[in-house]
Protein backbone atom coordinates (compact mmCIF):
# COMPACT_ATOMS: atom_id res chain seq x y z
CA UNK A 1 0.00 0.00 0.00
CA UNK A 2 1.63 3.22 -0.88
CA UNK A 3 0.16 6.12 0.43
CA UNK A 4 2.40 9.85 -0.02
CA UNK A 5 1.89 12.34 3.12
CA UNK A 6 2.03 16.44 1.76
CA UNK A 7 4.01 18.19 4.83
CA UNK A 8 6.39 20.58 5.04
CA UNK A 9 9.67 19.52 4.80
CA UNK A 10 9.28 16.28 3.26
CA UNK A 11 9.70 16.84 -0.40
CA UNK A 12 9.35 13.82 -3.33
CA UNK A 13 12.05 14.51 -5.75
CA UNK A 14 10.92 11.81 -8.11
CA UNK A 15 7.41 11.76 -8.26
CA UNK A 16 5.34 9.80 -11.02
CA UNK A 17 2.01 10.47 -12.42
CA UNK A 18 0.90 6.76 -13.14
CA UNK A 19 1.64 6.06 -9.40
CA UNK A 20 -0.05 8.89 -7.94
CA UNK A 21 -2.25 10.49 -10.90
CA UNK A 22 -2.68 13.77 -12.05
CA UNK A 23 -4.55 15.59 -9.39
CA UNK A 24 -2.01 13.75 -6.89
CA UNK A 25 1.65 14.15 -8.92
CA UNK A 26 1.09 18.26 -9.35
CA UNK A 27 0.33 18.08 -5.51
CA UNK A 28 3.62 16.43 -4.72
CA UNK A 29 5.62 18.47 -6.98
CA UNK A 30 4.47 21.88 -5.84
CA UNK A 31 4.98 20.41 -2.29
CA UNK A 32 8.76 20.54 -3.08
CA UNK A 33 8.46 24.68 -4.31
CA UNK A 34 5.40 25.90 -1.97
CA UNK A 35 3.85 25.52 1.32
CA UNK A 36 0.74 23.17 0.04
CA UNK A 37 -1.75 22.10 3.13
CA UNK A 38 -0.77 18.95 5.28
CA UNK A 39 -2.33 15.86 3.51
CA UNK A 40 -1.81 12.61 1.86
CA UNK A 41 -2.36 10.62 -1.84
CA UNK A 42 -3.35 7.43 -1.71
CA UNK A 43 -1.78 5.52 -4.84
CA UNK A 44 -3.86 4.26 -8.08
CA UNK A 45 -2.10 0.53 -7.21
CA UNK A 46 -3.78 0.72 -4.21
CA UNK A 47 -7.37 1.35 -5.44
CA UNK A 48 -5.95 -1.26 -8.02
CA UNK A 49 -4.91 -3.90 -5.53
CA UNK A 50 -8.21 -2.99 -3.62
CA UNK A 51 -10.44 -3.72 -7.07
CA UNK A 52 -8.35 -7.20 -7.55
CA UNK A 53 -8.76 -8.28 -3.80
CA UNK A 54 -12.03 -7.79 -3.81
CA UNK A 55 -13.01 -9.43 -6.88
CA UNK A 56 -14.44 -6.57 -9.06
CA UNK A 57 -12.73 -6.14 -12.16
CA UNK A 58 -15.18 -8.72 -13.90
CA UNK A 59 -18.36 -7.13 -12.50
CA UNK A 60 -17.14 -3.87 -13.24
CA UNK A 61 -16.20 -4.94 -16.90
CA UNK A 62 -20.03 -6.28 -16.54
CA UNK A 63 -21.83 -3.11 -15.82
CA UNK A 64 -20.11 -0.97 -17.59
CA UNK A 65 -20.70 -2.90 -21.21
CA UNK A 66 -24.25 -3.96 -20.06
CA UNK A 67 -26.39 -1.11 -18.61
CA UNK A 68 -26.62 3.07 -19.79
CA UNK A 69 -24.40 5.22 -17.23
CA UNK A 70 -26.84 5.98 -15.12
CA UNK A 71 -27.73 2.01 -14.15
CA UNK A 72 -24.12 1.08 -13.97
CA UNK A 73 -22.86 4.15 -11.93
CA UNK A 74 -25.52 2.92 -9.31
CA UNK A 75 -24.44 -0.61 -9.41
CA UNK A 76 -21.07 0.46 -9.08
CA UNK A 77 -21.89 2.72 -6.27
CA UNK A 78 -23.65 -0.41 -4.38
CA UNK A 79 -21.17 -2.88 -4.92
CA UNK A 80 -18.24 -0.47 -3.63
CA UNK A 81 -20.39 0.21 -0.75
CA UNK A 82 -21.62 -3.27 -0.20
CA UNK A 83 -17.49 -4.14 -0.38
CA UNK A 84 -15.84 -2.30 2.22
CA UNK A 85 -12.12 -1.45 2.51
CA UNK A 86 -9.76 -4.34 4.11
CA UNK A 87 -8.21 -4.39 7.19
CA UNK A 88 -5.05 -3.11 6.67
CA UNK A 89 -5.98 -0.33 4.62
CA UNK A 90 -8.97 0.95 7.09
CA UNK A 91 -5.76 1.06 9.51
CA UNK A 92 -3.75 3.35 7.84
CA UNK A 93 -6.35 5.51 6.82
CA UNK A 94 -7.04 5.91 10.23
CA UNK A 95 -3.91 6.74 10.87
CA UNK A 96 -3.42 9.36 8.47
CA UNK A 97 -6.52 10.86 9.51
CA UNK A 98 -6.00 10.75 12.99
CA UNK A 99 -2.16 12.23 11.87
CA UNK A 100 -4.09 15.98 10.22
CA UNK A 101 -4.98 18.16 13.45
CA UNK A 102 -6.96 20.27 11.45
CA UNK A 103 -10.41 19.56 8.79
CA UNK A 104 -9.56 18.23 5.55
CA UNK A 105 -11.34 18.20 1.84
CA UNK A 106 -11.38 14.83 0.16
CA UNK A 107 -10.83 14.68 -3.71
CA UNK A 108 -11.06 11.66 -5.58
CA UNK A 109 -9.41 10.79 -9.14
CA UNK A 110 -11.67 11.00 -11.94
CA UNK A 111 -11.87 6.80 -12.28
């Protein structure tokens, strides 16, 4: 599980969009120039590993050749409910949570 904390002082000299994404890589670059809010990225191989753990990549290639976007965004959205994070990863998300002291915005990639 790779998960990238924004804080001053800890700059990522080599950071990589495919690991991190977009949104996430600018973030982490600017981090090493400007003072950018206390937070952390959670990496696209983790939502990847998450999706292969829990058995989804055939019902998601299911829904989303089957049904109109509407009907397989709520499928989608009741499976990932219905799923649930593992273990390990509810941990350190608790942890980095419990690690910002002050409120924080969640922003999600655009999968």
């Amino acid at each position: 599980m790779q998960i990238a904390q924004l804080k001053k002082g800890k700059p990522y000299l080599f950071t990589d969009v495919t690991r991190w994404g977009g949104k996430g890589d600018n973030l982490l670059r600017l981090n090493q120039v400007f003072n950018v809010p206390p937070g952390f990225i959670i990496s696209s191989d983790t939502f990847n590993d998450w999706i292969k753990d829990s058995r989804l990549s055939s019902f998601l290639l299911d829904v989303l050749s089957s049904k109109d976007s509407e009907e397989a965004y709520q499928s989608i959205r009741q499976r990932f409910l219905a799923t649930g994070l593992q273990g390990d990863l509810v941990s350190r998300l608790d942890k980095e949570f419990r690690r910002m002291e002050t409120p924080i915005a969640i922003r999600s990639s655009s999968v």
